[in-house]
Protein backbone atom coordinates (compact mmCIF):
# COMPACT_ATOMS: atom_id res chain seq x y z
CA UNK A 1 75.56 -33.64 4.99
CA UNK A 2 72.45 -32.71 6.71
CA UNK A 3 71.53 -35.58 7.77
CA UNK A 4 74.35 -36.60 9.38
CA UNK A 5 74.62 -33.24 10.97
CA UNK A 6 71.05 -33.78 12.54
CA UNK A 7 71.81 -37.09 13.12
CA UNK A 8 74.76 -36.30 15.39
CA UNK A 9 71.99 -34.04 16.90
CA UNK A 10 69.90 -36.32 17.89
CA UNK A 11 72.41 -38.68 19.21
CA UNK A 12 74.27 -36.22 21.19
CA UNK A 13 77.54 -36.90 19.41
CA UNK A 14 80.03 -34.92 18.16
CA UNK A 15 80.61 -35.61 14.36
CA UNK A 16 83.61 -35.05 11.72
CA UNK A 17 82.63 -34.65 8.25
CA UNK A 18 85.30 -35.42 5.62
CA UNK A 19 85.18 -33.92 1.82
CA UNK A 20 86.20 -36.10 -1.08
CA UNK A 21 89.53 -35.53 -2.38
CA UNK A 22 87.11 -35.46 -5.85
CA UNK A 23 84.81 -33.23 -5.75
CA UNK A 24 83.26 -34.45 -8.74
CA UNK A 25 82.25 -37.22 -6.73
CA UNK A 26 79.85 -35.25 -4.49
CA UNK A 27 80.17 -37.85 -1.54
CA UNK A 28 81.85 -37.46 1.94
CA UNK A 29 82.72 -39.71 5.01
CA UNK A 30 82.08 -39.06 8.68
CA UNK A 31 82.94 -40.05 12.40
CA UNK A 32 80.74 -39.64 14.75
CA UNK A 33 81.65 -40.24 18.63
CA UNK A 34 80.77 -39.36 22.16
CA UNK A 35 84.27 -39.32 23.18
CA UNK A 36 86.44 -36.22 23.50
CA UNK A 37 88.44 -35.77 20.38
CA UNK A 38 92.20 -34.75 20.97
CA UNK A 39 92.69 -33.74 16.73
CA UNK A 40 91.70 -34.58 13.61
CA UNK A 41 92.87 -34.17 9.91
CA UNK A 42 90.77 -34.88 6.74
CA UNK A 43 93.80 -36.08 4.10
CA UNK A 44 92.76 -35.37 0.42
CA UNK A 45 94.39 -37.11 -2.07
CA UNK A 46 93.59 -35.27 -4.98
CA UNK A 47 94.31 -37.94 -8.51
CA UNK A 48 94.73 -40.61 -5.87
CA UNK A 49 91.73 -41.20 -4.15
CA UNK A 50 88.23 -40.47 -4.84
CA UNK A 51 86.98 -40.11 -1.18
CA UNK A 52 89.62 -38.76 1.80
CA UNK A 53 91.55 -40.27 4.42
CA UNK A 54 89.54 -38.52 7.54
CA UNK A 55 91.41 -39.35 10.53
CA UNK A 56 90.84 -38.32 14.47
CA UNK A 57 92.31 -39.20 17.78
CA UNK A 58 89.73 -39.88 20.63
CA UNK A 59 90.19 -39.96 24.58
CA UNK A 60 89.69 -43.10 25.78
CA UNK A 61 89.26 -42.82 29.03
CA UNK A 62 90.96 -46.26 29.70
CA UNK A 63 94.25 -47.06 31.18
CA UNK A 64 95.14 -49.62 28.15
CA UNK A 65 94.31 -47.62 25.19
CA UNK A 66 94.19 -44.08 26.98
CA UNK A 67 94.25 -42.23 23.07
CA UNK A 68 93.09 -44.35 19.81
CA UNK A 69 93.28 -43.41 16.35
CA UNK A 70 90.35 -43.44 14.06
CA UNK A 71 90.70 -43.58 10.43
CA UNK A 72 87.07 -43.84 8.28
CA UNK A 73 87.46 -44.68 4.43
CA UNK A 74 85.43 -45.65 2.00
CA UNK A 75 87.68 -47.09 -1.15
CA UNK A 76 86.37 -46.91 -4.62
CA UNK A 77 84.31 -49.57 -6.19
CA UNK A 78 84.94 -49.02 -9.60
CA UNK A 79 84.30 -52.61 -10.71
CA UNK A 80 84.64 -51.86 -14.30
CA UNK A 81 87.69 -50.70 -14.19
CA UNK A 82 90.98 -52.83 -14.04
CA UNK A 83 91.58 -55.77 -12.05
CA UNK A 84 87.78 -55.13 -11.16
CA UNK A 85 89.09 -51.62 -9.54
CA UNK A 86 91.40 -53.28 -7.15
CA UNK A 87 94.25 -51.95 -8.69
CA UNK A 88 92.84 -48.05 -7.78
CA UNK A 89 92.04 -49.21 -4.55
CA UNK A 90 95.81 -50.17 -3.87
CA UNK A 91 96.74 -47.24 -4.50
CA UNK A 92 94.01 -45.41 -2.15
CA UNK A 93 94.86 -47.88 0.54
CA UNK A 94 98.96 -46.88 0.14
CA UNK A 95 98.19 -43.77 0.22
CA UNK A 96 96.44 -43.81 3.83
CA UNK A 97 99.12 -45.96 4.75
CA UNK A 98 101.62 -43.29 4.19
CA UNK A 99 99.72 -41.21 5.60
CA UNK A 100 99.64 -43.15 8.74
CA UNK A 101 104.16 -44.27 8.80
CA UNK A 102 104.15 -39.74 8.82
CA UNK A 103 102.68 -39.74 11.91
CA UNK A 104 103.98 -40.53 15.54
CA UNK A 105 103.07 -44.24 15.94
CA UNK A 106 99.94 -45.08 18.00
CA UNK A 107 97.17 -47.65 18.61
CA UNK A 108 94.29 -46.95 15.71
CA UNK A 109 91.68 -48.51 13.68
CA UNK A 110 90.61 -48.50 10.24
CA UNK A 111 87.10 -48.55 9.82
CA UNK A 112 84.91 -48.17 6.61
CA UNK A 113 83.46 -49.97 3.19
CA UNK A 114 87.19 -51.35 1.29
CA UNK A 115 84.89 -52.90 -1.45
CA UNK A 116 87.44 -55.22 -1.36
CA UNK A 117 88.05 -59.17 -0.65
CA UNK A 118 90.34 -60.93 2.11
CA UNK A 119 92.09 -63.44 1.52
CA UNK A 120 89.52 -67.24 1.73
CA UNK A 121 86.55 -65.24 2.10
CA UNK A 122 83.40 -66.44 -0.04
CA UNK A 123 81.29 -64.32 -2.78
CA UNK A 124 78.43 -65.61 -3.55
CA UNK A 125 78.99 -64.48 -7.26
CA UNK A 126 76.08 -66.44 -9.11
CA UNK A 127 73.30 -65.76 -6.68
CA UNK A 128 74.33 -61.94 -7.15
CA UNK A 129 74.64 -62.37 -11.01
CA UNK A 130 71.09 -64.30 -11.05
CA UNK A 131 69.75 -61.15 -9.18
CA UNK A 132 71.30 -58.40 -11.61
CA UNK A 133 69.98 -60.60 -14.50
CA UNK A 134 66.58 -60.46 -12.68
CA UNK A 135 66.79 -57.14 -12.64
CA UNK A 136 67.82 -56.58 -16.64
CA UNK A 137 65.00 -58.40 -17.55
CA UNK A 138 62.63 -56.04 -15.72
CA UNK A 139 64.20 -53.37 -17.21
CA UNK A 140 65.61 -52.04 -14.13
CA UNK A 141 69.63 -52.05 -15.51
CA UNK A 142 69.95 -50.56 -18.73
CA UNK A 143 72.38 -49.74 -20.98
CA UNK A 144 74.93 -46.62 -19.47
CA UNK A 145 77.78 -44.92 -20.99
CA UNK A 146 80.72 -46.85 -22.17
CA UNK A 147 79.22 -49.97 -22.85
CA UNK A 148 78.02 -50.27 -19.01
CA UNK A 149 74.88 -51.47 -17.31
CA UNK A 150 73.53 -48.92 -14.90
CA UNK A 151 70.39 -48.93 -12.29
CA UNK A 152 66.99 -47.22 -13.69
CA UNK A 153 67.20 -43.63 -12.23
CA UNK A 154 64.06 -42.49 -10.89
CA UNK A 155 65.56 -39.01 -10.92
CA UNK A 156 66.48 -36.65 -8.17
CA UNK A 157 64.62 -33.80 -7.14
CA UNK A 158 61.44 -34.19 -10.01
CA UNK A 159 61.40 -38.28 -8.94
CA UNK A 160 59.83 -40.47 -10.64
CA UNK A 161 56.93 -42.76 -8.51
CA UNK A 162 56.56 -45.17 -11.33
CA UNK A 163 59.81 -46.12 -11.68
CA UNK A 164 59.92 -46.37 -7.29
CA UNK A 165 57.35 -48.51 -7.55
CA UNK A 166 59.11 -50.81 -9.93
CA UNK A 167 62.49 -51.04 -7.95
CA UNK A 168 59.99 -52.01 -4.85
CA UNK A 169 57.86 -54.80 -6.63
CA UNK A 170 61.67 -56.15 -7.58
CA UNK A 171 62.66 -56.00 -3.86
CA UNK A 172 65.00 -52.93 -4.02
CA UNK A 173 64.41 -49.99 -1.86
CA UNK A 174 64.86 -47.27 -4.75
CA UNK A 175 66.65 -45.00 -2.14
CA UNK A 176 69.72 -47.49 -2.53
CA UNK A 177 69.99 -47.88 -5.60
CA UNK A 178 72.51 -46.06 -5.76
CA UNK A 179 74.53 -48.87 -4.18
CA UNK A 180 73.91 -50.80 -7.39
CA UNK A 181 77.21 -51.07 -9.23
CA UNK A 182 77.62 -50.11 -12.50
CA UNK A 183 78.98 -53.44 -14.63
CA UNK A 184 80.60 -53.87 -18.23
CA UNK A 185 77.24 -54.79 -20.10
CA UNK A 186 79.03 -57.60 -21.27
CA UNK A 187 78.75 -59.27 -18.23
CA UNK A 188 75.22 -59.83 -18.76
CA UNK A 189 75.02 -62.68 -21.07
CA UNK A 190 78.28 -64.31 -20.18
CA UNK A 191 76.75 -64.56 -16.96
CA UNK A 192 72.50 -65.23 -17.71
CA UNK A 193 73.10 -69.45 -17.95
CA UNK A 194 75.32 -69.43 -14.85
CA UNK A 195 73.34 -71.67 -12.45
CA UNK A 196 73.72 -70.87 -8.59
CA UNK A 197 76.59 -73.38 -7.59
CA UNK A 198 79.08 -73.01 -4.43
CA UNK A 199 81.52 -74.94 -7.17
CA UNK A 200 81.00 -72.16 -9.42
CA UNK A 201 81.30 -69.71 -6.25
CA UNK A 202 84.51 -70.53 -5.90
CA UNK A 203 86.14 -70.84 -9.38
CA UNK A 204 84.62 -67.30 -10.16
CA UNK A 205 86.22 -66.47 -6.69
CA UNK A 206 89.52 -67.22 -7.05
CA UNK A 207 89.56 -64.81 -10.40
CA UNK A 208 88.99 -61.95 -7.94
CA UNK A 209 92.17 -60.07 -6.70
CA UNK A 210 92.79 -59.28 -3.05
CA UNK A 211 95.67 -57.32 -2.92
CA UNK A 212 93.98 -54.41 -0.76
CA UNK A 213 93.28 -56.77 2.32
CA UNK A 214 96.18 -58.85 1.70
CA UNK A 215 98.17 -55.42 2.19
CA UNK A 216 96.84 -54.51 5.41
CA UNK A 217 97.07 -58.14 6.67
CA UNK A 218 100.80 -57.96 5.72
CA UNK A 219 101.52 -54.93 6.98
CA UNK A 220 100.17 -56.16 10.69
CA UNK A 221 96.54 -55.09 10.88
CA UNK A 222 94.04 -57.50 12.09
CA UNK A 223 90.57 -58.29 10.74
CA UNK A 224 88.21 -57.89 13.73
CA UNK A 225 85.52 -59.59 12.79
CA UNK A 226 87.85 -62.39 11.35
CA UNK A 227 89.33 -62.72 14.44
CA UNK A 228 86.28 -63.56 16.91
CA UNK A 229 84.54 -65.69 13.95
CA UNK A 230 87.28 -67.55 12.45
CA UNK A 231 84.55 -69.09 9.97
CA UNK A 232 81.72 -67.21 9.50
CA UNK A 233 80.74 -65.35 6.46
CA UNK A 234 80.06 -62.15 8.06
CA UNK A 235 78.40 -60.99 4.34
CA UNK A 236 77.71 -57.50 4.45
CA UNK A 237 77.25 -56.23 0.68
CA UNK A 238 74.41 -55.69 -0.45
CA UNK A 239 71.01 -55.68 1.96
CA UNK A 240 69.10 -56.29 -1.34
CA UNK A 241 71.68 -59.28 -1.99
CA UNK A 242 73.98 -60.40 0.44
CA UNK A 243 76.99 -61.66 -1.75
CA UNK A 244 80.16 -60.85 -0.01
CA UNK A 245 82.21 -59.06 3.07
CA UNK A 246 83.85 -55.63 1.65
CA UNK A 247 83.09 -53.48 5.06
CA UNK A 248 85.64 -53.66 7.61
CA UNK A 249 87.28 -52.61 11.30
CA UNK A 250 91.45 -53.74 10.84
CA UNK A 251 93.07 -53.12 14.24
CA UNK A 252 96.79 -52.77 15.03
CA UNK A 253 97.44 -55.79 16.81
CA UNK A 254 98.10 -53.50 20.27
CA UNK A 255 94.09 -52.74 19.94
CA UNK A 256 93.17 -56.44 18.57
CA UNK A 257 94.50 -57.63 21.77
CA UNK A 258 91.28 -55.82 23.26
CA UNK A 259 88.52 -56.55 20.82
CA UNK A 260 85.60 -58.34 23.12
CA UNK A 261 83.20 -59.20 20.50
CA UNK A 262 82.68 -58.16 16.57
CA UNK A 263 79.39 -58.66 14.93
CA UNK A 264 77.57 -57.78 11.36
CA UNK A 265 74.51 -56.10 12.58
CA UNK A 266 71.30 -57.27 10.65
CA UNK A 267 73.43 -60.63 9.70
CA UNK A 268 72.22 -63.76 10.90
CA UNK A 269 73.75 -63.75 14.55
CA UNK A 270 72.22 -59.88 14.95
CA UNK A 271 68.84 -59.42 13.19
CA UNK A 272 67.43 -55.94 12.49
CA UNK A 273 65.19 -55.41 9.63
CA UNK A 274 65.82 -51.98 9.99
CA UNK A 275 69.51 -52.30 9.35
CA UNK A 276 69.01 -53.65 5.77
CA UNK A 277 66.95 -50.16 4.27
CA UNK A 278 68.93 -48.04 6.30
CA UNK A 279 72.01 -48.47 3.45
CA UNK A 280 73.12 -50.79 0.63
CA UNK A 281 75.76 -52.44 3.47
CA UNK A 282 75.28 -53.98 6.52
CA UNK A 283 76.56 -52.21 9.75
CA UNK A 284 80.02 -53.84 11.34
CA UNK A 285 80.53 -53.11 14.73
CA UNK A 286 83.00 -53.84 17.35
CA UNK A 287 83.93 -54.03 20.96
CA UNK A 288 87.32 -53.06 22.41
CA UNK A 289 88.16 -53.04 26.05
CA UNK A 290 90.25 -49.96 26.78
């Protein structure tokens, strides 16, 4: 949290730290902004969702979209569990949604990593699994609890510069690492003679559910970046190998009506080298005329 509290320092914004409805899980979300903030609410979920629903209303300024709601999430990844954790991230997703139907209705956002799929998008699924088998041979995944494969630690505070210096000769900046998920370790050797194949792309695809996406798309909310590139792949997970869009802005349609322009920064339309050790996920970013 202190970085993000110097952070907003340095930028001369205001910022809005949300704790996990788990505290186990040690991690928190944040908004940052420059614009006046009318309220704001951090909604724990506690046995529902791992991180929070942390919500504010800003002051526009404009005449269109005078006050805009801001919610930031971060759903769980959780890929080992059920329905690759989809089915836990339904029921973090309905419970922001609730969360949101309690509330006077009003033009807002919802902004954050789902870890989840929409509906058509690609994954490139065997270039990723070629990459974690990469990094199995050189011992960099190894065997976890419950029959998982989890990314060499170099440690915390005593850290290890031998075992840096291994995740960097593979390519990985060992500060993101933790952005590595942790698989079933069967997944290994199902997966070490899978060539690198679009075909195979999108059998393995359609064995992935999208129920989290699909639910906001149903219930009205619009994709931004979708919606200004109706065919681009917009990847933004992860820097050390792009596979597949999970990071998001979904407008209600009253604010998609204003979105100018949408963009993955450090993608291919935006470069910035910087953007790509700065986390395991690309930025997204959008414009909204208010």
């Amino acid at each position: 949290m202190e970085a993000i509290r110097a952070l907003s320092h340095d930028l001369r914004m205001e910022v809005l730290i949300g704790e996990p409805s788990d505290p186990a899980m040690g991690m928190h979300t944040a908004i940052l902004t420059r614009l006046p903030v009318s309220t704001w609410r951090n909604r724990r979920h506690h046995g529902r969702m791992l991180r929070s629903n942390l919500h504010c209303d800003v002051e526009t300024g404009g005449h269109e979209l005078p006050l805009l709601g801001i919610h930031c999430l971060h759903l769980a990844a959780r890929f080992g569990e059920r329905n690759k954790g989809e089915a836990r991230r339904i029921r973090e997703i309905s419970a922001v949604l609730n969360d949101i139907g309690n509330e006077p209705a009003r033009p807002h956002l919802l902004i954050g990593d789902f870890n989840s799929l929409a509906p058509g998008d690609d994954i490139l699924a065997t270039a990723f699994f070629r990459r974690m088998n990469d990094l199995r041979r050189a011992g960099l995944l190894v065997a976890g609890p419950g029959g998982t494969l989890a990314p060499l630690s170099p440690g915390d505070e005593q850290r290890d510069p031998a075992i840096e210096d291994r995740w960097r000769r593979a390519g990985v900046d060992p500060r993101l690492i933790g952005g590595i998920p942790v698989l079933p370790r069967v997944v290994s050797p199902l997966t070490a003679g899978v060539p690198v194949s679009r075909a195979m792309d999108r059998l393995l695809g359609r064995l992935i559910e999208r129920w989290t996406v699909e639910r906001l798309l149903d219930e009205g909310y619009v994709d931004s970046y979708r919606h200004v590139h109706p065919r681009a792949r917009g990847l933004t997970c992860a820097t050390w190998q792009l596979s597949a869009r999970v990071d998001y802005i979904f407008a209600t349609q009253d604010v998609a009506n204003h979105v100018l322009a949408a963009d993955v920064v450090g993608g291919r339309t935006w470069p910035d080298p910087d953007a790509s050790v700065a986390s395991d996920h690309l930025p997204v970013v959008a414009e909204f005329s208010v």
